[in-house]
C-alpha atoms as a PDB file:
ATOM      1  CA  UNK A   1     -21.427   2.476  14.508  1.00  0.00           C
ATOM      2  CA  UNK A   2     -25.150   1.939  13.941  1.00  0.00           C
ATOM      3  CA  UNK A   3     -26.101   2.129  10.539  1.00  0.00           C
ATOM      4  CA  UNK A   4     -29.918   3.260   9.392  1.00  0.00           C
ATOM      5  CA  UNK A   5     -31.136  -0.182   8.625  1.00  0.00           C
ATOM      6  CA  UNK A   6     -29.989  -1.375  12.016  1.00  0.00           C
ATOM      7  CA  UNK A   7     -26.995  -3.739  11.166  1.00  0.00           C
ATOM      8  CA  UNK A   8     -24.008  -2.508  13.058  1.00  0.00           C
ATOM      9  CA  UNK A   9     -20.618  -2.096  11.741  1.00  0.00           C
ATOM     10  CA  UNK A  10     -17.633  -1.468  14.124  1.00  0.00           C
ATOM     11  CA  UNK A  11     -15.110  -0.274  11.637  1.00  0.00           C
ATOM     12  CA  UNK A  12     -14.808  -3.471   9.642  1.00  0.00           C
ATOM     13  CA  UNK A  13     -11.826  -5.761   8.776  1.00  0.00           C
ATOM     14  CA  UNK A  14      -8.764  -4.168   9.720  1.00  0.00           C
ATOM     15  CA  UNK A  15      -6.871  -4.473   6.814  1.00  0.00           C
ATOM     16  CA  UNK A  16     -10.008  -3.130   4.909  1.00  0.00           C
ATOM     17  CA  UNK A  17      -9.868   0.165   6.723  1.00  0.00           C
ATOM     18  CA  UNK A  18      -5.814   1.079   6.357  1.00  0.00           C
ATOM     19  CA  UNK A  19      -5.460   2.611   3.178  1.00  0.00           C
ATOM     20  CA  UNK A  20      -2.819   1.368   1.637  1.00  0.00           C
ATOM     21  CA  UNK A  21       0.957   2.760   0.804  1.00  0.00           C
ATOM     22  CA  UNK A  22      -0.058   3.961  -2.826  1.00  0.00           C
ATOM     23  CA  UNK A  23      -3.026   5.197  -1.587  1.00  0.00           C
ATOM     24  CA  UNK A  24      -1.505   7.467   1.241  1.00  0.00           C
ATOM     25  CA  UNK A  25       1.051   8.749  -0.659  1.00  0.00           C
ATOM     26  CA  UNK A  26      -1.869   9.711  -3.307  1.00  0.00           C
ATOM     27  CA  UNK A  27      -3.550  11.422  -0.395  1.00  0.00           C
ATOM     28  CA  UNK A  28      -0.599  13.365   0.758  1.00  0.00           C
ATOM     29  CA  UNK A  29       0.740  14.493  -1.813  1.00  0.00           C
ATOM     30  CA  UNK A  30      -0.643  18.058  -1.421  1.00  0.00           C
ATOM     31  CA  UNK A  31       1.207  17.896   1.909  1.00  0.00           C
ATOM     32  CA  UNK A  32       4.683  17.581   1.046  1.00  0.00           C
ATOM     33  CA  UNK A  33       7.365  19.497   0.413  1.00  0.00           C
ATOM     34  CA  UNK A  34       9.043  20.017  -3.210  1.00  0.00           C
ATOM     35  CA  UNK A  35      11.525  17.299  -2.165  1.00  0.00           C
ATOM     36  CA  UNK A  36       9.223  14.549  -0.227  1.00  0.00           C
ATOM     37  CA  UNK A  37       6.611  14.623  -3.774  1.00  0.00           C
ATOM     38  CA  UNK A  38      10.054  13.698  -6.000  1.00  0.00           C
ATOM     39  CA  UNK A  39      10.408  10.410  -3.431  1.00  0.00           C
ATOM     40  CA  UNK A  40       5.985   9.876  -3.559  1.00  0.00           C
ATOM     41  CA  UNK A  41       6.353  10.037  -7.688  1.00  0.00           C
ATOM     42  CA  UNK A  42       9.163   7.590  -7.515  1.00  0.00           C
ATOM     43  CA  UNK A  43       7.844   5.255  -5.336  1.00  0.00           C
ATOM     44  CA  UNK A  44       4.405   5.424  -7.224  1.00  0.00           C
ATOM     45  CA  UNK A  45       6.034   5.104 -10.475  1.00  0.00           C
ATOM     46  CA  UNK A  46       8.171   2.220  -9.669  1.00  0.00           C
ATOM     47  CA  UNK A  47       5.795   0.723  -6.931  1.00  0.00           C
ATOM     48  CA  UNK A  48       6.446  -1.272  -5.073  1.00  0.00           C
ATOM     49  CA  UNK A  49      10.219  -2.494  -5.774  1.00  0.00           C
ATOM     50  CA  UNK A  50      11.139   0.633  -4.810  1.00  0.00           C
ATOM     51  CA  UNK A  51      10.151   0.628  -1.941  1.00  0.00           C
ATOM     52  CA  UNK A  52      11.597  -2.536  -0.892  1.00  0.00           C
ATOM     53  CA  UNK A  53      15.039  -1.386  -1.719  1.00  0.00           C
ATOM     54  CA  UNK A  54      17.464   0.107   1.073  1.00  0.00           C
ATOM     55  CA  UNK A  55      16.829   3.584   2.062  1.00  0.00           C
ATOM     56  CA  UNK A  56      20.094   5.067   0.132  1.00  0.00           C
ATOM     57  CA  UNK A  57      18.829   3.165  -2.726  1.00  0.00           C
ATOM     58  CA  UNK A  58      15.317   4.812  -2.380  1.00  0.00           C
ATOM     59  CA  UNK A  59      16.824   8.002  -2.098  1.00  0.00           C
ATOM     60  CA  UNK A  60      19.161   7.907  -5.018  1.00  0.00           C
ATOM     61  CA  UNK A  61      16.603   7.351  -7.464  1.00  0.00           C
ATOM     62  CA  UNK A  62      14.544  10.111  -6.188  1.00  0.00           C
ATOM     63  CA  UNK A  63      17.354  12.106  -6.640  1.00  0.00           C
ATOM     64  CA  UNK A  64      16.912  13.531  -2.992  1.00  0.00           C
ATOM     65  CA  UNK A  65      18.535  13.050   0.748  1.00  0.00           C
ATOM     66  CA  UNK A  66      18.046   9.974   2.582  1.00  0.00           C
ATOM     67  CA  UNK A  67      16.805  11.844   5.392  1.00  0.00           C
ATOM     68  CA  UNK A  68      14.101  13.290   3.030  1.00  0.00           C
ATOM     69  CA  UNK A  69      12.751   9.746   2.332  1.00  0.00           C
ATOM     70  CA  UNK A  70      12.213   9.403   5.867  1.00  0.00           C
ATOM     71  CA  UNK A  71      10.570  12.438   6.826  1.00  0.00           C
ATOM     72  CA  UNK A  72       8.462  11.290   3.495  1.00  0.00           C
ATOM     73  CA  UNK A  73       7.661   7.937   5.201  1.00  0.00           C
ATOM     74  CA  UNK A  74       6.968   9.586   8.390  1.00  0.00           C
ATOM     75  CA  UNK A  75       4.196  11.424   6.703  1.00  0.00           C
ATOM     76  CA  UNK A  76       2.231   8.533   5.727  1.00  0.00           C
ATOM     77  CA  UNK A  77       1.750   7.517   8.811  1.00  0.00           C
ATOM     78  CA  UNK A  78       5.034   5.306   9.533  1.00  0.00           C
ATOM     79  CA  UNK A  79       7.267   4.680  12.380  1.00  0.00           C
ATOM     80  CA  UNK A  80      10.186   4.272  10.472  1.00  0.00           C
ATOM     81  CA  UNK A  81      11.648   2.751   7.365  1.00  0.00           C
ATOM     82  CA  UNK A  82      11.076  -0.708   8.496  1.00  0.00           C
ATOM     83  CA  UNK A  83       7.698  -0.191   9.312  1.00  0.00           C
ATOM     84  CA  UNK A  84       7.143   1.535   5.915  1.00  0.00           C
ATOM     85  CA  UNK A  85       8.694  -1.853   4.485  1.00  0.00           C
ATOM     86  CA  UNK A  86       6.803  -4.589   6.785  1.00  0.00           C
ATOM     87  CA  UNK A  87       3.544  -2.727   5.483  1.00  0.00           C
ATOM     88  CA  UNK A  88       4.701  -3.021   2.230  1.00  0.00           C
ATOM     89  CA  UNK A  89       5.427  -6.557   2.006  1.00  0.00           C
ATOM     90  CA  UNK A  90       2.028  -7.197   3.664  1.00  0.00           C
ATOM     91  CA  UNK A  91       0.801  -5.310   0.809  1.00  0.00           C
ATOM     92  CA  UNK A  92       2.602  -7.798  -1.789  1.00  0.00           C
ATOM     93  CA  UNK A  93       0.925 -11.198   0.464  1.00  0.00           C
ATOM     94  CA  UNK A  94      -2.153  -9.555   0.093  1.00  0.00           C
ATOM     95  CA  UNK A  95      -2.138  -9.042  -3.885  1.00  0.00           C
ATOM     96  CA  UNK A  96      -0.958 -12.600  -4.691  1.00  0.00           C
ATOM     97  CA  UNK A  97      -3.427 -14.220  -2.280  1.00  0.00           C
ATOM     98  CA  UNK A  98      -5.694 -17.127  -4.172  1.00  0.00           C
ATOM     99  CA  UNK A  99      -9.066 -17.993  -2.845  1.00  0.00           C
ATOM    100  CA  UNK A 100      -7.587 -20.958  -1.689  1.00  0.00           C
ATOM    101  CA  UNK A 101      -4.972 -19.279   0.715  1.00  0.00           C
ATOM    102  CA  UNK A 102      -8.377 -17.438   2.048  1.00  0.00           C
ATOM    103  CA  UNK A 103      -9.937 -18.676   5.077  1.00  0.00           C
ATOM    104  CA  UNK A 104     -13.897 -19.794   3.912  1.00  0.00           C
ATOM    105  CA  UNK A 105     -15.077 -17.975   6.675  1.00  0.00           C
ATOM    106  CA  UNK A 106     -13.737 -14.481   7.998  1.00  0.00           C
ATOM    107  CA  UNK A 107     -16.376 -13.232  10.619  1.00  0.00           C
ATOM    108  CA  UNK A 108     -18.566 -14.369  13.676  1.00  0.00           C
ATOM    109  CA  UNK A 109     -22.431 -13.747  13.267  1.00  0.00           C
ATOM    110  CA  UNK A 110     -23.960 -11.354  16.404  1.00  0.00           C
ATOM    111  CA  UNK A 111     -26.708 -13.391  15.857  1.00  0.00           C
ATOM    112  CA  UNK A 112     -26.290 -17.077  15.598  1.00  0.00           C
ATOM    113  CA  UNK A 113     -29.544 -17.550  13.580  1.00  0.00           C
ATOM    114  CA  UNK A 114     -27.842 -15.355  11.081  1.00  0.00           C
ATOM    115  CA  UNK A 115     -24.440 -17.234  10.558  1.00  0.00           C
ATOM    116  CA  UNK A 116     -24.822 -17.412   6.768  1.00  0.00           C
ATOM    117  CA  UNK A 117     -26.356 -13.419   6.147  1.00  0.00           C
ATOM    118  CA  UNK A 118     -24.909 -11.210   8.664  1.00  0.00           C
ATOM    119  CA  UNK A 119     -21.189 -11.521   8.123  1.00  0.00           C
ATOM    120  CA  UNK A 120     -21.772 -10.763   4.651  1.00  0.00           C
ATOM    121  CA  UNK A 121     -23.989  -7.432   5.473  1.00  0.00           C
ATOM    122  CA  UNK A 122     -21.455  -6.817   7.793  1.00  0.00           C
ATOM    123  CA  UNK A 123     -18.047  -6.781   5.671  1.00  0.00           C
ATOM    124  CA  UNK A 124     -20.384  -5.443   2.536  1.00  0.00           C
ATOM    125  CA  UNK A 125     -21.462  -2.431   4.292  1.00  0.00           C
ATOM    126  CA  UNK A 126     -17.545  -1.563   5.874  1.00  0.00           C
ATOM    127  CA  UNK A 127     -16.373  -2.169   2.217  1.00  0.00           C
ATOM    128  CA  UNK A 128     -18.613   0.672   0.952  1.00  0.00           C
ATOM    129  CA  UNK A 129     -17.877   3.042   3.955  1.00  0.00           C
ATOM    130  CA  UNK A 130     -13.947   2.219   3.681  1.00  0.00           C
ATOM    131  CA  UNK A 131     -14.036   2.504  -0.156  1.00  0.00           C
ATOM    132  CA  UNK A 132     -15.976   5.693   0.028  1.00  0.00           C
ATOM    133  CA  UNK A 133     -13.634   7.262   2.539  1.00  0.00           C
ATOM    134  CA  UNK A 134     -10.718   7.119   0.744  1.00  0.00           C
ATOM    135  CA  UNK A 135     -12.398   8.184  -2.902  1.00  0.00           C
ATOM    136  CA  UNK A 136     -11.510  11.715  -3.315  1.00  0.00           C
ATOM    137  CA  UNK A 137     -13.584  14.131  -4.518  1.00  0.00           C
ATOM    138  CA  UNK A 138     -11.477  15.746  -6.910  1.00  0.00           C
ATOM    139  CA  UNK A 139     -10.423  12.631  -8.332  1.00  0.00           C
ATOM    140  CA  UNK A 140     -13.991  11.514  -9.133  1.00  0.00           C
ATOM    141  CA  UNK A 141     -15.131  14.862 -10.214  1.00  0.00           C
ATOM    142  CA  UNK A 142     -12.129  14.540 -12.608  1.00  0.00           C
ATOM    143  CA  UNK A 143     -13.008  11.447 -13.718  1.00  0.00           C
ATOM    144  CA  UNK A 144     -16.404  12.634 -14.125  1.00  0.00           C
ATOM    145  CA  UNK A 145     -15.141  15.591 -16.426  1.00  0.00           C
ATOM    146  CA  UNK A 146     -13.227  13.056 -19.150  1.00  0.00           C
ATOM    147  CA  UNK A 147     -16.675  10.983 -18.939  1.00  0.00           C
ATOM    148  CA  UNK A 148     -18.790  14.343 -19.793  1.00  0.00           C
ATOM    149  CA  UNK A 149     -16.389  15.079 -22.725  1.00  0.00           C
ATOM    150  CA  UNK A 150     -18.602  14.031 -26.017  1.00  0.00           C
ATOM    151  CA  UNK A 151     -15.574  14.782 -28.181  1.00  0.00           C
ATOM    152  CA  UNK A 152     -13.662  11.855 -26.594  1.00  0.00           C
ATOM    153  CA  UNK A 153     -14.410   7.848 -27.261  1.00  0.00           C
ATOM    154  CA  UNK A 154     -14.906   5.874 -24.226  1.00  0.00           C
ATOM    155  CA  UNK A 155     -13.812   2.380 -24.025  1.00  0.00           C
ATOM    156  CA  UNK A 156     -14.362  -0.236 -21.150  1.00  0.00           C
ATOM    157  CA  UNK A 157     -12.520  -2.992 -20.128  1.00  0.00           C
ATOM    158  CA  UNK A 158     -12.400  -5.750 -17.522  1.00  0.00           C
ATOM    159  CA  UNK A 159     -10.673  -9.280 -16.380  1.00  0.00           C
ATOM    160  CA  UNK A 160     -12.495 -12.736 -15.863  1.00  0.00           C
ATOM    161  CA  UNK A 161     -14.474 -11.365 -13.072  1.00  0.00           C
ATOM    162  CA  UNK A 162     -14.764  -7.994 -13.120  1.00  0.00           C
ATOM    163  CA  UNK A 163     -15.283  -7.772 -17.191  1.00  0.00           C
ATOM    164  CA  UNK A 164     -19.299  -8.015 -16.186  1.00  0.00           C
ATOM    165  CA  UNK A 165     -18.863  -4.455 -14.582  1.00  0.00           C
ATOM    166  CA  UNK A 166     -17.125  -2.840 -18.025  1.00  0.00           C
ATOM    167  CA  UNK A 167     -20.337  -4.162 -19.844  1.00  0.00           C
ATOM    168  CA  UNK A 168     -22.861  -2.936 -17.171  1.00  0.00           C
ATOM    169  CA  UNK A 169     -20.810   0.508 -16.702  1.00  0.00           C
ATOM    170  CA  UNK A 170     -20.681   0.753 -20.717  1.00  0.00           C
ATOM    171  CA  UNK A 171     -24.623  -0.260 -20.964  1.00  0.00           C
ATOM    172  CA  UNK A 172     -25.619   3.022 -18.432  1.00  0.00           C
ATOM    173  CA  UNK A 173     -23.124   5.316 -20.253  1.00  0.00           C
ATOM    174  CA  UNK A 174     -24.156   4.447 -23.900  1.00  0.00           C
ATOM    175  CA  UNK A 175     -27.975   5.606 -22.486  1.00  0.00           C
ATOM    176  CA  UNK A 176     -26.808   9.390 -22.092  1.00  0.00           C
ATOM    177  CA  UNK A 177     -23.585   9.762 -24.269  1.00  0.00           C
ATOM    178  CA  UNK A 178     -22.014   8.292 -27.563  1.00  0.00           C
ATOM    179  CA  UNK A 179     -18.996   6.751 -28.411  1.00  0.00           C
ATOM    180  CA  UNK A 180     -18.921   4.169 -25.797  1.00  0.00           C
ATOM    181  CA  UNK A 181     -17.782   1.131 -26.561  1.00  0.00           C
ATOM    182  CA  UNK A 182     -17.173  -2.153 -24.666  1.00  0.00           C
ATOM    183  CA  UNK A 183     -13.935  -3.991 -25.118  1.00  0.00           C
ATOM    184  CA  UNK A 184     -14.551  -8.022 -25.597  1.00  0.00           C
ATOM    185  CA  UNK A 185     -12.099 -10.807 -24.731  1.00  0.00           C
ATOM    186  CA  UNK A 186      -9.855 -12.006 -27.420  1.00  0.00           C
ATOM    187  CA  UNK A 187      -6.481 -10.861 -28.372  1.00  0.00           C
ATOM    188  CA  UNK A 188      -7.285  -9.857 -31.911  1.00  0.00           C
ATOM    189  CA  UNK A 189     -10.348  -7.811 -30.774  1.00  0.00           C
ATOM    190  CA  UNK A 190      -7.892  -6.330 -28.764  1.00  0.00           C
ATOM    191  CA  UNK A 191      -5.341  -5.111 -31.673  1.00  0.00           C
ATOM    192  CA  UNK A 192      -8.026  -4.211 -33.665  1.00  0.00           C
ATOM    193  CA  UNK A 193      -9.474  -1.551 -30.790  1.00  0.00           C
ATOM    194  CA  UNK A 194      -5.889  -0.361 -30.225  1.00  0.00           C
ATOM    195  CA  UNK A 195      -5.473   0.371 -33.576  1.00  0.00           C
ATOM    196  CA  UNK A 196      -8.166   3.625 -33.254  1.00  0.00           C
ATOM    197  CA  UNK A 197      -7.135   4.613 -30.093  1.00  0.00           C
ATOM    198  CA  UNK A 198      -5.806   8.145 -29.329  1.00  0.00           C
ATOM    199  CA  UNK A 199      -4.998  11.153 -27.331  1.00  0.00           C
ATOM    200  CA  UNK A 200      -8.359  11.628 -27.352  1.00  0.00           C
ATOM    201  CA  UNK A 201      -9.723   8.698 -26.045  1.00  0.00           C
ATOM    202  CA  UNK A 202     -10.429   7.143 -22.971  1.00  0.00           C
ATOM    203  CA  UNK A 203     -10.062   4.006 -21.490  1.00  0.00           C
ATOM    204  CA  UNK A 204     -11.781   2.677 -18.070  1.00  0.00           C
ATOM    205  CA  UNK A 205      -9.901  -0.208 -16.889  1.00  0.00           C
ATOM    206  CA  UNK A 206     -11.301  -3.013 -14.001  1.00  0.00           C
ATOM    207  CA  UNK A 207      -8.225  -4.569 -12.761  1.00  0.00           C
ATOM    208  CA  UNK A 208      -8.774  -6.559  -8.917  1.00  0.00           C
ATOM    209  CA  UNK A 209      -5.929  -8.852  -7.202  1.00  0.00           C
ATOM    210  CA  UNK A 210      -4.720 -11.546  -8.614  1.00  0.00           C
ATOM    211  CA  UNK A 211      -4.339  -8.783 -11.596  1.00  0.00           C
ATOM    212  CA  UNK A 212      -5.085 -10.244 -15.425  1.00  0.00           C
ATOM    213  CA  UNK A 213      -1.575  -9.474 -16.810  1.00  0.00           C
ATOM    214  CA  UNK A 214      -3.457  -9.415 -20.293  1.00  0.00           C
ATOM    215  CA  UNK A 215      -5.278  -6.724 -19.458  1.00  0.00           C
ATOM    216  CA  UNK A 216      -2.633  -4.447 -18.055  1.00  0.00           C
ATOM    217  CA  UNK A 217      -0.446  -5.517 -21.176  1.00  0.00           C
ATOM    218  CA  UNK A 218      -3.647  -4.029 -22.833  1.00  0.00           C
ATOM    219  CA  UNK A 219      -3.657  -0.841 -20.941  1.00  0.00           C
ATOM    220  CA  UNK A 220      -0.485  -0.156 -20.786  1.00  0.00           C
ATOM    221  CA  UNK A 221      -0.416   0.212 -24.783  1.00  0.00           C
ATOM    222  CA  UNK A 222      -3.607   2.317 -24.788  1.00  0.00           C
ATOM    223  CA  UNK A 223      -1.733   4.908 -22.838  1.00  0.00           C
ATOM    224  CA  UNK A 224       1.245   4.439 -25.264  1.00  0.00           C
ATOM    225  CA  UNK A 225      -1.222   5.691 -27.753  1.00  0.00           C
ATOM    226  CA  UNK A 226      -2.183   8.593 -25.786  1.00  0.00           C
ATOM    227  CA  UNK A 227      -5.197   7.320 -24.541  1.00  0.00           C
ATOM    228  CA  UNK A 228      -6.541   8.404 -20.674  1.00  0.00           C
ATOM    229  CA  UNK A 229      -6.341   5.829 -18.439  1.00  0.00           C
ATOM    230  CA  UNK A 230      -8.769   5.590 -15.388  1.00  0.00           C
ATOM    231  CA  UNK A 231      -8.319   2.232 -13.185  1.00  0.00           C
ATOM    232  CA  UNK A 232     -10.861   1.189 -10.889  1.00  0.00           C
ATOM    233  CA  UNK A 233      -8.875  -1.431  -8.638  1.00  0.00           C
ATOM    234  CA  UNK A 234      -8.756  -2.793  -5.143  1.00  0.00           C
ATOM    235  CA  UNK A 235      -6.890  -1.415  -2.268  1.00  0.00           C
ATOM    236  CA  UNK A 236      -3.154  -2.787  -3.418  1.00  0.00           C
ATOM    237  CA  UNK A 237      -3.558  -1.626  -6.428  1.00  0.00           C
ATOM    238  CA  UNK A 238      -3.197  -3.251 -10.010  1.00  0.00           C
ATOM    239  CA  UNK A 239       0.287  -3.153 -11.543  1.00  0.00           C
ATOM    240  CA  UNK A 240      -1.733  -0.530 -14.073  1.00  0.00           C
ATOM    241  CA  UNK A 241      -1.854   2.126 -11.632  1.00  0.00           C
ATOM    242  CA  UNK A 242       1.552   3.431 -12.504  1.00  0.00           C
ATOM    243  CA  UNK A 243       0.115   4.229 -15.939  1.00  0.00           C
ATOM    244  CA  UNK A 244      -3.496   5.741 -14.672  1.00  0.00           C
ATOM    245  CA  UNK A 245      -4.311   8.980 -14.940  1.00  0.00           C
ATOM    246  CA  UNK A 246      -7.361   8.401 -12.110  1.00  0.00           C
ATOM    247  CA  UNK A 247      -7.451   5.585 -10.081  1.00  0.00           C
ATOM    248  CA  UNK A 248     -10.277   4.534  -7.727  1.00  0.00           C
ATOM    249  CA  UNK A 249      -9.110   2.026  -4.978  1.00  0.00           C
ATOM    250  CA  UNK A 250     -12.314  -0.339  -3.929  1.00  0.00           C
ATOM    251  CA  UNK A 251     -12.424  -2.607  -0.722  1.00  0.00           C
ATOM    252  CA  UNK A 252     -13.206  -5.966  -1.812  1.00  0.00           C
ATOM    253  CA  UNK A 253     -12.015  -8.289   1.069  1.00  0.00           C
ATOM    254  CA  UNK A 254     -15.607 -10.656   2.000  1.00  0.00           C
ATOM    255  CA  UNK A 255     -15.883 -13.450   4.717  1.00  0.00           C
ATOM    256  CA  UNK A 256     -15.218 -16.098   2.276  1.00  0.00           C
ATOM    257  CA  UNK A 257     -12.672 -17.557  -0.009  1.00  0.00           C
ATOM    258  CA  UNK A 258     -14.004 -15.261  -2.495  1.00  0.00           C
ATOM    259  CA  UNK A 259     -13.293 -11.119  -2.740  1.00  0.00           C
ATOM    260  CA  UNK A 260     -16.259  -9.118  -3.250  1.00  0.00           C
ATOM    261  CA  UNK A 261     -17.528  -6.373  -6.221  1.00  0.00           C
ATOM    262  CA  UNK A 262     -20.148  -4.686  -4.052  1.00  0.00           C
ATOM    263  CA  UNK A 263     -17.473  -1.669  -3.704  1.00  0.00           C
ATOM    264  CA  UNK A 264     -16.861  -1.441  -7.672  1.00  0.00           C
ATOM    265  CA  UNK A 265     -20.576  -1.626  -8.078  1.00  0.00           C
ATOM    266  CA  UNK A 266     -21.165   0.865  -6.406  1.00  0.00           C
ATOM    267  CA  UNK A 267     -18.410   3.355  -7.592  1.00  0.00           C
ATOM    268  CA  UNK A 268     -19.485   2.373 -11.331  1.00  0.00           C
ATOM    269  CA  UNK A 269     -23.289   3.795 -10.760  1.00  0.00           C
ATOM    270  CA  UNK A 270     -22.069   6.731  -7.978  1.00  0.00           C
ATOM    271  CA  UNK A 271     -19.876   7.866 -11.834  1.00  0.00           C
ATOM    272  CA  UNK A 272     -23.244   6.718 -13.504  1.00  0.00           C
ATOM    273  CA  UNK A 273     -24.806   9.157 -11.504  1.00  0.00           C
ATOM    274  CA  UNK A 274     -23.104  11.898 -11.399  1.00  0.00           C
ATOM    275  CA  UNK A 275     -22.370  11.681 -15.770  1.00  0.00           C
ATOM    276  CA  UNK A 276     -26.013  11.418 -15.910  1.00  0.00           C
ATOM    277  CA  UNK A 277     -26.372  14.659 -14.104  1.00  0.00           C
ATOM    278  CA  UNK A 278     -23.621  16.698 -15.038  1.00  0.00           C
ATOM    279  CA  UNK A 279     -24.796  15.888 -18.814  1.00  0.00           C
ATOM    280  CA  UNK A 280     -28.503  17.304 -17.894  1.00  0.00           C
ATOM    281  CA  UNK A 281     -30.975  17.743 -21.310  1.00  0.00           C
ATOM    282  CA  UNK A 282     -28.479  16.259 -23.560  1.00  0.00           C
ATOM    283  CA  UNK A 283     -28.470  12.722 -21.380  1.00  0.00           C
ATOM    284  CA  UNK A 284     -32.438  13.294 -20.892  1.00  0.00           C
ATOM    285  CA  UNK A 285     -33.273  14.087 -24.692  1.00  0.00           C
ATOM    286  CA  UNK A 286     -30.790  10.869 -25.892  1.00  0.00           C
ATOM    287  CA  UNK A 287     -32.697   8.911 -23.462  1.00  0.00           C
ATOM    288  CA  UNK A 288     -36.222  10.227 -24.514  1.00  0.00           C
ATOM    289  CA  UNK A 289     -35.176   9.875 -28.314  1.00  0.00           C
ATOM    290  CA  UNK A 290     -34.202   5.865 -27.543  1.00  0.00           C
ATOM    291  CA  UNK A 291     -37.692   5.459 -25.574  1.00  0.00           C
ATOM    292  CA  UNK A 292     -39.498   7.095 -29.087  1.00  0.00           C
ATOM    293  CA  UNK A 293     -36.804   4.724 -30.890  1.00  0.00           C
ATOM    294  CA  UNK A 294     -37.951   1.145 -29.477  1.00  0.00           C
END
């Protein structure tokens, strides 16, 4: 596929492109009977050891037939049971991978003069198109709804990497809303912000493999407090996405030992965006009244 700029992109990586387990049952859900959503919420509640388990095993704790589990894996795209589990351990390989188990380089420039750039464009632009694909429109519209809701405190978190995005996502939404606060590293900042939190409130999470177990500790007692979870993750999904009330899967995979944030990036300003507009004159007078203000 030819893109407008000119760089082509067949597709991209493979792996990139597959949605993953969590992510098609997500999809299908609306698909399924009464029966095959009881085995989707149990495997997305309990993902992934679930899964893993035998298929009686499965079954039991969904409380349905085993032969209901497997018409359930046959929707999502399966073969059968084992090639529901084979998938799924791939999964698990690819969540605990360290930069150092990543090859430095993962694509062949077209263009030999470009052997440094046009891998990069390359796997950058089939991470947007893949992560775009698979964002739903309901689900960001949703998310979109809890941002738009002034009567509800907004709080922003991220890991060693990705805590860069929670400050940039907080900066853009503190411009046309209030009651938006960033969380900072450091334990005690951390009880002292859970301490507020509430039913009310909501709580934007940036969680990417290998997943800050700090953070999702963190999380994971915001939501005991009532709070709305919305996880923006990477295709396997953090731990946190059991807890979530919206998740946004991102491709991140790069040629290099390194993952990549283009994909986050650009879901955190598509939800800038669309806040921005669904707010209208109250985002454009708070704006006008901080231009008057500096």
């Amino acid at each position: 596929m030819e893109t407008s700029g000119g760089w082509r992109v067949d597709g991209g990586n493979r792996d990139d492109d597959r949605a993953s387990i969590s992510e098609r049952a997500r999809e299908a859900f609306d698909r399924l009977t009464a029966r095959e959503r009881k085995a989707a919420q149990t495997l997305l509640a309990n993902y992934p050891t679930v899964g893993l388990a035998p298929v009686a095993e499965f079954a039991e704790r969904a409380h349905v037939s085993a032969p209901t589990v497997l018409r359930f894996v046959a929707k999502l795209g399966f073969q059968g049971y084992p090639d529901f589990q084979r998938h799924l351990r791939e999964e698990l390989e690819a969540q605990l991978a360290s930069p150092l188990a990543k090859p430095s380089r993962g694509g062949r420039a077209r263009n030999p003069q470009r052997a440094a750039i046009d891998p990069f464009v390359e796997s950058a632009i089939a991470n947007l198109q893949n992560t775009f694909r698979h964002v739903g429109e309901n689900e960001f519209m949703a998310i979109v709804d809890l941002l738009c809701d002034r009567r509800r405190a907004v709080h922003l978190i991220g890991g060693r990497f990705t805590d860069a995005l929670a400050r940039y996502f907080a900066a853009h939404l503190g411009l046309v809303r209030p009651a938006v606060r960033h969380v900072p590293s450091g334990i005690g900042v951390w009880r002292d912000r859970l301490l507020d939190m509430n039913r009310r409130d909501v709580l934007i999470v940036f969680d990417v493999r290998r997943y800050q177990e700090d953070v999702v500790s963190f999380a994971r007692k915001a939501a005991e407090r009532g709070a709305s979870i919305v996880l923006v993750t990477d295709q396997w999904m953090s731990p946190l996405a059991r807890q979530a009330a919206h998740v946004l899967a991102c491709r991140i995979t790069a040629p290099s030992r390194w993952d990549s944030g283009i994909s986050l990036l650009a879901v955190v300003e598509a939800l800038t965006a669309a806040v921005t507009d669904r707010l209208g004159e109250f985002a454009r007078e708070r704006m006008e009244e901080l231009e008057r203000l500096r």
